[in-house]
Protein backbone atom coordinates (compact mmCIF):
# COMPACT_ATOMS: atom_id res chain seq x y z
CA UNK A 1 -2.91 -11.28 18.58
CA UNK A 2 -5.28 -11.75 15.37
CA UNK A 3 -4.09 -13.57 12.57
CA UNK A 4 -2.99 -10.47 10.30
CA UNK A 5 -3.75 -6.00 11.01
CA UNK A 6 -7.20 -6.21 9.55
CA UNK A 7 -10.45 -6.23 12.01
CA UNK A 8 -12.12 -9.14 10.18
CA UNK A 9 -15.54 -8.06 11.38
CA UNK A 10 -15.69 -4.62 10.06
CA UNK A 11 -14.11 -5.92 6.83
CA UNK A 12 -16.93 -8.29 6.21
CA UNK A 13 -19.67 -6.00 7.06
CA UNK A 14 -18.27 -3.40 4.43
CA UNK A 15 -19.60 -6.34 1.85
CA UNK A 16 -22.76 -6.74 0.19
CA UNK A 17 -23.92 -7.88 -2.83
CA UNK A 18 -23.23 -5.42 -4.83
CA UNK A 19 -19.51 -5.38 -4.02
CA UNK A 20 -19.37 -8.91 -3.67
CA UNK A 21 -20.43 -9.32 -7.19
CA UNK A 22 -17.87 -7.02 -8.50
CA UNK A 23 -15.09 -8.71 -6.45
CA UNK A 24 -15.96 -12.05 -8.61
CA UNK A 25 -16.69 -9.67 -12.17
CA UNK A 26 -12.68 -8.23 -11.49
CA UNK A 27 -11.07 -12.09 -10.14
CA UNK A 28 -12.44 -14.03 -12.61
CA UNK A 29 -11.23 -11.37 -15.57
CA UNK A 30 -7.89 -11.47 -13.69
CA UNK A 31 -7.49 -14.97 -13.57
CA UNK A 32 -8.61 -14.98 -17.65
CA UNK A 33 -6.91 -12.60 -18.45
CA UNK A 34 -3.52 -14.50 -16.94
CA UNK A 35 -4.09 -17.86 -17.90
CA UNK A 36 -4.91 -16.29 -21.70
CA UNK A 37 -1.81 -13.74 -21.32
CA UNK A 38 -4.04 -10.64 -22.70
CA UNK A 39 -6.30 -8.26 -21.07
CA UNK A 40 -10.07 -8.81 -20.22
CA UNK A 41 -11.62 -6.65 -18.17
CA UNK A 42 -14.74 -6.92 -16.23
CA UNK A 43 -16.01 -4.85 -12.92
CA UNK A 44 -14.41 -1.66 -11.24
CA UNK A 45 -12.02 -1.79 -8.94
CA UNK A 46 -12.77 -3.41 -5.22
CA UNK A 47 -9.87 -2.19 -3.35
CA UNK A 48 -8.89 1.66 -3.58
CA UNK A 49 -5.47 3.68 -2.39
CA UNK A 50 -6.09 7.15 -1.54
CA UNK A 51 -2.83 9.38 -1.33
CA UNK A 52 -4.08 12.34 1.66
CA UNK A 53 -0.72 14.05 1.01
CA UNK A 54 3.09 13.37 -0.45
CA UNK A 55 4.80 15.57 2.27
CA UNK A 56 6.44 14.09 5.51
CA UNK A 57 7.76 14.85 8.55
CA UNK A 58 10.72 12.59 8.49
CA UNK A 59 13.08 12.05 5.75
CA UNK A 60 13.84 8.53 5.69
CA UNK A 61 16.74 7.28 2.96
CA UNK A 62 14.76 4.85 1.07
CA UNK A 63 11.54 6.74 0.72
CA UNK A 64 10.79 8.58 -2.52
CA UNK A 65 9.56 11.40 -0.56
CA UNK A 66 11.88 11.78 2.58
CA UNK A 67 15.24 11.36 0.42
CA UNK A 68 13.74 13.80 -2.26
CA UNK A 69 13.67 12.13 -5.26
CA UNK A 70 9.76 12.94 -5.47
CA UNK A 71 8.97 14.48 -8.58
CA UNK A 72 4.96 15.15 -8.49
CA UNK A 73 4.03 18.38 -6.80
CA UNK A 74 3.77 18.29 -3.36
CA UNK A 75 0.22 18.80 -1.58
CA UNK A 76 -2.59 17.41 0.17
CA UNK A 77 -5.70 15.97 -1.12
CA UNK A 78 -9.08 18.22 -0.57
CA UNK A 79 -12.14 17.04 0.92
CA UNK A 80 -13.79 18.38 -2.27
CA UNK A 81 -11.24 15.74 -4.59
CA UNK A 82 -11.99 12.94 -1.93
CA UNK A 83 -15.89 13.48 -1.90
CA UNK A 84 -15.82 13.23 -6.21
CA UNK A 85 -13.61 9.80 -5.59
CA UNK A 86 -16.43 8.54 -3.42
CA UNK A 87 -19.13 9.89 -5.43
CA UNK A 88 -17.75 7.77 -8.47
CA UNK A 89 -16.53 4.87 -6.72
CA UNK A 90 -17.79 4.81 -3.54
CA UNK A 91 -20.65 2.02 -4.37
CA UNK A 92 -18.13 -1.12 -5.32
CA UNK A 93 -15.47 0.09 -2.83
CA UNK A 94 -15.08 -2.18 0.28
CA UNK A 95 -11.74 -1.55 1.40
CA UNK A 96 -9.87 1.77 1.38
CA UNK A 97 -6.18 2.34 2.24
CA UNK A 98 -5.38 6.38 2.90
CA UNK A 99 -2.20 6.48 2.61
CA UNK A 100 1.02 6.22 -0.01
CA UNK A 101 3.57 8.13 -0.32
CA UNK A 102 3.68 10.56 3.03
CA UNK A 103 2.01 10.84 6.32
CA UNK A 104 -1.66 11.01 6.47
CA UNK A 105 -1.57 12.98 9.48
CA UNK A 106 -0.04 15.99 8.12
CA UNK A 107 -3.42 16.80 5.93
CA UNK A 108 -5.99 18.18 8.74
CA UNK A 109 -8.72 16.80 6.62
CA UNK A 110 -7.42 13.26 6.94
CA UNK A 111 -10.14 12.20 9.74
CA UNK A 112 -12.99 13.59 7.94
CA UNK A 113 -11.79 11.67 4.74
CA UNK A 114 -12.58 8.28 6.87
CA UNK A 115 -15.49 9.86 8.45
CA UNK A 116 -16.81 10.08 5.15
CA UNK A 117 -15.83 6.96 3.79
CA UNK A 118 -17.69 5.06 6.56
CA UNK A 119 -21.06 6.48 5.79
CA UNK A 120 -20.18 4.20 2.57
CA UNK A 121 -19.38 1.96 4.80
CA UNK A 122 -16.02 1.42 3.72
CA UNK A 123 -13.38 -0.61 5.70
CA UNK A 124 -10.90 1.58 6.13
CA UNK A 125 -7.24 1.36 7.09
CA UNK A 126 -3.96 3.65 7.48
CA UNK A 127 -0.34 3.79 7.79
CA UNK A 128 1.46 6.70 10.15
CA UNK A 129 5.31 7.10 11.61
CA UNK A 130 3.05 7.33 15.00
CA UNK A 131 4.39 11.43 15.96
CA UNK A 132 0.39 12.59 16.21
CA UNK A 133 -0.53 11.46 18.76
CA UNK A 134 -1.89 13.43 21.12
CA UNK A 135 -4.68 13.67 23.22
CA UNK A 136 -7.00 15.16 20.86
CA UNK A 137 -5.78 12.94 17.66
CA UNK A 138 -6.47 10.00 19.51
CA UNK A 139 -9.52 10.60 20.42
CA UNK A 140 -10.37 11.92 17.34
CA UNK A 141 -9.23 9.04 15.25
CA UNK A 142 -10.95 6.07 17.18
CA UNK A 143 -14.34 8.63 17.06
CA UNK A 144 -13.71 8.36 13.15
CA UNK A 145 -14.64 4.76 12.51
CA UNK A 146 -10.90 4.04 11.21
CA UNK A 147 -10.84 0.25 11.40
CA UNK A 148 -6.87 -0.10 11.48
CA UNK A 149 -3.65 1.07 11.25
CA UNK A 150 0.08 0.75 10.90
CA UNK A 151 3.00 2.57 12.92
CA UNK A 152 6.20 2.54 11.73
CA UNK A 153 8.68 1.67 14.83
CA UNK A 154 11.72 0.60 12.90
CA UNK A 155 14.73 0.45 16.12
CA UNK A 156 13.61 0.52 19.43
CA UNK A 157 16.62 2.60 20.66
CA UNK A 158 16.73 6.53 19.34
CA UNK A 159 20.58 5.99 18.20
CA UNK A 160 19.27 2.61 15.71
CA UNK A 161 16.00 4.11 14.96
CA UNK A 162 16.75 7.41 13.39
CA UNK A 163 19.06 6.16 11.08
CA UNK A 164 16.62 5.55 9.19
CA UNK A 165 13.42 7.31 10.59
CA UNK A 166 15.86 10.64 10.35
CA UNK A 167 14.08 13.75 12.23
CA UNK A 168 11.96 11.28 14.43
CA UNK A 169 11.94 10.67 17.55
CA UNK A 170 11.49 7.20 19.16
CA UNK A 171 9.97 8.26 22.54
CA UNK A 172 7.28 10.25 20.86
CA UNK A 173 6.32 7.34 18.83
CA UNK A 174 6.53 4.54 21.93
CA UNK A 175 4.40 6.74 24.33
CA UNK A 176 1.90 7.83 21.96
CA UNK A 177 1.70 4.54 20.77
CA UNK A 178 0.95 3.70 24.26
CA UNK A 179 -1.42 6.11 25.38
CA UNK A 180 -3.21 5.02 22.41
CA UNK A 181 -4.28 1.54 23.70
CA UNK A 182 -4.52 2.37 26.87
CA UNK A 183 -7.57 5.13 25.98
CA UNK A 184 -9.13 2.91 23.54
CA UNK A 185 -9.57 0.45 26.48
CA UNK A 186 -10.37 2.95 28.58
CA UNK A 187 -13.28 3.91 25.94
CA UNK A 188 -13.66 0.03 25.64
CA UNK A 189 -13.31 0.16 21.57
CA UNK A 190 -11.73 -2.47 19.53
CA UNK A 191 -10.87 -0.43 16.92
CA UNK A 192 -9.35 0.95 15.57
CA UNK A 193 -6.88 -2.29 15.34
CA UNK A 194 -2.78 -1.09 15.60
CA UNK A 195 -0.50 -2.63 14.52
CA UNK A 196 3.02 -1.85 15.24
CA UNK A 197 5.63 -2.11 11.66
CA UNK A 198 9.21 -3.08 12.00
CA UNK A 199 10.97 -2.83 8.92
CA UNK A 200 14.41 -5.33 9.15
CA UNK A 201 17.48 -3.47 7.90
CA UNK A 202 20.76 -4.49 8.61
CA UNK A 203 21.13 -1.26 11.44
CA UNK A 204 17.95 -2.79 13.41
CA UNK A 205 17.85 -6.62 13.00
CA UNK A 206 19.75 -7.26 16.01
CA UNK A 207 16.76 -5.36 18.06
CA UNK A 208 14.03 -8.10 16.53
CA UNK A 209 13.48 -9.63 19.70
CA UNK A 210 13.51 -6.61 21.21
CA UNK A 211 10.63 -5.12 19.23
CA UNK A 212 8.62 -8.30 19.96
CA UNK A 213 9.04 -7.86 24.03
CA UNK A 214 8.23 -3.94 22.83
CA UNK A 215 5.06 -4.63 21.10
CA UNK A 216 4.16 -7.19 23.73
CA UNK A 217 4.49 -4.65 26.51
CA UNK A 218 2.59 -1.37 24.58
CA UNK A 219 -0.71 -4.34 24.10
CA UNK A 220 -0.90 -3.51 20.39
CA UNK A 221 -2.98 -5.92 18.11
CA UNK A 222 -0.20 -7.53 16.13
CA UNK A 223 3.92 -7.05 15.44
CA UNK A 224 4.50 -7.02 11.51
CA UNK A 225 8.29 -8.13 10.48
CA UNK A 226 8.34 -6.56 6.84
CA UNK A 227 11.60 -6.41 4.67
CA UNK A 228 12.67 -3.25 2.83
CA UNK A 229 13.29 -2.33 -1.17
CA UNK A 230 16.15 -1.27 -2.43
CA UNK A 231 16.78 0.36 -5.85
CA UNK A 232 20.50 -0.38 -6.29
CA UNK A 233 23.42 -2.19 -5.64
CA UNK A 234 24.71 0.88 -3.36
CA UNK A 235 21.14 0.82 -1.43
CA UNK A 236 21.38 -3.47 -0.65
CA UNK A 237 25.05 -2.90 0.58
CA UNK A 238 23.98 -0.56 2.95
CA UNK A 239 20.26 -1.57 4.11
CA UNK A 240 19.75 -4.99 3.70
CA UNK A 241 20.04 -7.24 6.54
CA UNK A 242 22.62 -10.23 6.92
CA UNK A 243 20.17 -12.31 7.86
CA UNK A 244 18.67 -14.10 4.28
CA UNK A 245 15.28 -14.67 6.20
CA UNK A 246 14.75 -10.97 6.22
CA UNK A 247 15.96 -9.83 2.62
CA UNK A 248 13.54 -9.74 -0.35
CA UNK A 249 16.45 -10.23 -2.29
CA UNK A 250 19.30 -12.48 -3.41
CA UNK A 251 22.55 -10.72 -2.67
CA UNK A 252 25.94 -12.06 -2.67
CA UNK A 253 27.52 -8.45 -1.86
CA UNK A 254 27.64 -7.69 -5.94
CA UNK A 255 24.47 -8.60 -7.26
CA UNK A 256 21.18 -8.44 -6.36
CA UNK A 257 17.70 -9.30 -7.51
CA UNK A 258 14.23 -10.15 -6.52
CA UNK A 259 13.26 -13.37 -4.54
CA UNK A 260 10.59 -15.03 -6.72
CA UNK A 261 10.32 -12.74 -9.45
CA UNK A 262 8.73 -15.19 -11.87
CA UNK A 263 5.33 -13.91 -11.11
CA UNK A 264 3.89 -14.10 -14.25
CA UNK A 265 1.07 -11.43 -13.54
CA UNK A 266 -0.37 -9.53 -10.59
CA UNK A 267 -3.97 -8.60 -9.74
CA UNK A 268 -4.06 -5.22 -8.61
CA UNK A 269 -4.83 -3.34 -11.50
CA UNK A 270 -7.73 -5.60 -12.06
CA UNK A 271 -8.93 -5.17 -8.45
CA UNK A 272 -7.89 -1.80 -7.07
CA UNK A 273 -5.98 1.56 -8.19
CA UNK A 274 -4.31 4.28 -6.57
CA UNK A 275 -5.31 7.72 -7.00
CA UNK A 276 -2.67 10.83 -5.28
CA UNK A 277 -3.88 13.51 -3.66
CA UNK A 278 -4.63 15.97 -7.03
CA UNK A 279 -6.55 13.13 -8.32
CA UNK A 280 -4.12 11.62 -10.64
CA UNK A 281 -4.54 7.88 -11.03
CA UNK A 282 -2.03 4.84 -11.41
CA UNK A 283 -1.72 1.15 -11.52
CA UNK A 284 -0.40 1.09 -7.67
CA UNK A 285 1.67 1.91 -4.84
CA UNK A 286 5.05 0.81 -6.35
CA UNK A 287 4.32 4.31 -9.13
CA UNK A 288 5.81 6.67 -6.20
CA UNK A 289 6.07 9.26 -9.01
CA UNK A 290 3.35 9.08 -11.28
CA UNK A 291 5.56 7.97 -14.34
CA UNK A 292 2.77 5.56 -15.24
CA UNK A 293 -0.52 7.68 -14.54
CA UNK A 294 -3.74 7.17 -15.77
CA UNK A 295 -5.38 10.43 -16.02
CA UNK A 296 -7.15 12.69 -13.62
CA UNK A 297 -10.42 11.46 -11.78
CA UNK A 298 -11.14 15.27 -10.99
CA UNK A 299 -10.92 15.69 -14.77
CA UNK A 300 -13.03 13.56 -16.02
CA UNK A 301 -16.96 12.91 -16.15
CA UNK A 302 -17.10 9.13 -15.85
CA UNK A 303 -14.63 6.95 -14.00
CA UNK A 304 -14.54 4.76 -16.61
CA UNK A 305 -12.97 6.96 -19.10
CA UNK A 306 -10.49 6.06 -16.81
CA UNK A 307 -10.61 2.60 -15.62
CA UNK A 308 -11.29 1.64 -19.22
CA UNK A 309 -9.19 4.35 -20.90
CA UNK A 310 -6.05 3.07 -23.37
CA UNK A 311 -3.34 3.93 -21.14
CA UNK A 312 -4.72 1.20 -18.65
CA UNK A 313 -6.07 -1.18 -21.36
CA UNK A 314 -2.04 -1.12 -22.14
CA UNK A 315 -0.80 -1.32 -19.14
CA UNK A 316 -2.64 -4.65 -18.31
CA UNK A 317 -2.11 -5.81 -21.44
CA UNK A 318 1.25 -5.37 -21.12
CA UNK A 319 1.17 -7.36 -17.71
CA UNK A 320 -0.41 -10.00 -18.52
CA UNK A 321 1.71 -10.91 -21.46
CA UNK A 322 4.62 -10.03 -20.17
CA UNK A 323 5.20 -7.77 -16.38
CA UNK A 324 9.23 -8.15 -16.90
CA UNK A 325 8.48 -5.22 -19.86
CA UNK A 326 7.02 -2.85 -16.80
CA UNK A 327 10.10 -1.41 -15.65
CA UNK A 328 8.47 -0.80 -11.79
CA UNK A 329 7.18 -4.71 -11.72
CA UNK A 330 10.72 -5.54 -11.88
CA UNK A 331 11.38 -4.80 -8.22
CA UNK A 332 7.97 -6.12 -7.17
CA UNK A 333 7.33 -9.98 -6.34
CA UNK A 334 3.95 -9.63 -5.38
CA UNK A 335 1.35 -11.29 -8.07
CA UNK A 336 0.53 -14.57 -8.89
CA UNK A 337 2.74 -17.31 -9.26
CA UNK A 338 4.67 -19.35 -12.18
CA UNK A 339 2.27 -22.24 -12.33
CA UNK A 340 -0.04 -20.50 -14.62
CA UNK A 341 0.48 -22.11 -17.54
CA UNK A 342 1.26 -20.89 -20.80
CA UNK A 343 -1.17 -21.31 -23.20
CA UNK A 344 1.17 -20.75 -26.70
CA UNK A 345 -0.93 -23.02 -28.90
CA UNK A 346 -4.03 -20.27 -28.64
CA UNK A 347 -1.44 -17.42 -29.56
CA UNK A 348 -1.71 -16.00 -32.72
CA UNK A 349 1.40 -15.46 -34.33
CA UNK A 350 2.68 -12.75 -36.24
CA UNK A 351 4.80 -12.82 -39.20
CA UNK A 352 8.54 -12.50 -38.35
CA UNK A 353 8.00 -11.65 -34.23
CA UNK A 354 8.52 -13.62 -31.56
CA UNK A 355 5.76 -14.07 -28.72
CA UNK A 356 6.35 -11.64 -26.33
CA UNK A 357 6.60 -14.35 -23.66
């Protein structure tokens, strides 16, 4: 199996100079803008999450929109919204995830949205809980140019599986998982690359080496072991796993909190955004409900009205000083790491406040 779900290959030919250039304009302002704890800007963004739709299929517990604590409106992204995305951004883009907060397969335009990206030629991946696949999907998706993709496969026994994939069924998933591979060898493709997601909960974790003989057995590209978030002290009782090698958090059965969440900053709204299927915009996947949105890239002339705007200027202003202030980066510990070092001595300081830092 390769080394991690993404098709090397494909992802290096989606880079030119152009977006190679950008990709050091946006990490070197990142890294400034950390080491200096204030915002500095430079490039657009590299990486890009497209939201097809926020509806589902399933309803699983600790999902935003299967347990139906999703706010935003629910739809699905037009091919009209996604053709004005890659009119403004299409250029610098070199990887594209489409999907968030839903399944991708539910909006019938989904395969044409990849279609199009690759005549930008535009790596691009997908997650899916793996019930659409038939026949004609199949086909249709390794005709599309998709380079990758995720399926969720959380229990490999019905009973263990839908407690938390609740309304799916495991069997679908498996076979269609398998008649995948076995037509793209048929066709002799490579891509697009699959790789099968097992999220470790404590209702599943005894099936781990179960999953691996699974995975082994279906021929799919790679296994991914991922843990799962939790939002309260309820939610860890129940979900997490006993095993500490599988939590994201410390828990001691009363209190729980993030492993390594002295990040001190995090590059992703330097390098990438996420824009939902009406064209809203925010920092990233962890804003399931838009309480941090940027504006509307239907609704504007220029992207960088945007990109640029206040609302983001704050935001990463905000994070780089200080991410603990950001009440989502709380339950994140993705970003880079404590060793940055603090540089107080080129802080200016105000009269009667403290640094915030």
């Amino acid at each position: 199996m390769p080394d991690n779900e993404l098709y090397i290959p494909h992802l290096l030919k989606s880079l030119n100079g152009r977006r190679i250039l950008n990709l050091f304009k946006t990490g070197s302002s990142f890294l400034l803008s950390a080491l200096l704890q204030k915002n500095i800007l430079w490039g657009r963004p590299t990486i890009l999450t497209v939201e097809p739709t926020n509806t589902c299929n399933l309803r699983c517990p600790l999902c935003t929109t299967g347990n139906g604590e999703m706010t935003r409106q629910r739809g699905n992204m037009s091919l009209e919204v996604f053709q004005t995305i890659l009119d403004k951004m299409g250029k610098d883009i070199f990887f594209l995830l489409l999907y968030h907060q839903g399944e991708p397969y539910l909006n019938s335009d989904f395969l044409k949205m990849v279609q199009l990206a690759k005549k930008y030629n535009i790596y691009c991946t997908t997650s899916t809980n793996g019930h659409y696949f038939t026949e004609e999907t199949i086909w249709a998706t390794i005709d599309s140019g998709l380079d990758s993709m995720i399926v969720s496969l959380d229990g490999t026994t019905q009973d263990v599986y839908e407690q938390y994939r609740v309304r799916g069924d495991i069997h679908k998933v498996i076979e269609g998982t398998r008649r995948f591979m076995q037509i793209r060898k048929q066709r002799k493709k490579k891509t697009p690359l699959i790789a099968l997601q097992f999220l470790v909960m404590k209702q599943n974790e005894h099936q781990l080496p179960t999953v691996r003989k699974l995975a082994e057995e279906l021929g799919v590209d790679r296994l991914l072991i991922k843990n799962i978030e939790v939002r309260s002290l309820e939610e860890a009782k129940i979900w997490l796993p006993v095993n500490d090698k599988f939590r994201r958090y410390k828990f001691d059965g009363r209190h729980y909190e993030v492993k390594n969440n002295n990040k001190k900053s995090c590059p992703r709204p330097w390098l990438s955004t996420l824009i939902n299927w009406d064209g809203s915009m925010v920092p990233c996947c962890f804003d399931k409900n838009g309480q941090y949105e940027m504006g509307n890239i239907v609704e504007t002339e220029s992207f960088q009205t945007l990109w640029r705007g206040t609302k983001f200027e704050h935001f990463r202003q905000q994070l780089a000083s200080n991410r603990k202030q950001i009440e989502m980066c709380r339950n994140c510990n993705q970003g880079l790491g404590s060793f940055i070092p603090e540089f107080r001595v080129f802080q200016r300081k105000k009269a009667g406040r403290k640094p915030a830092f």
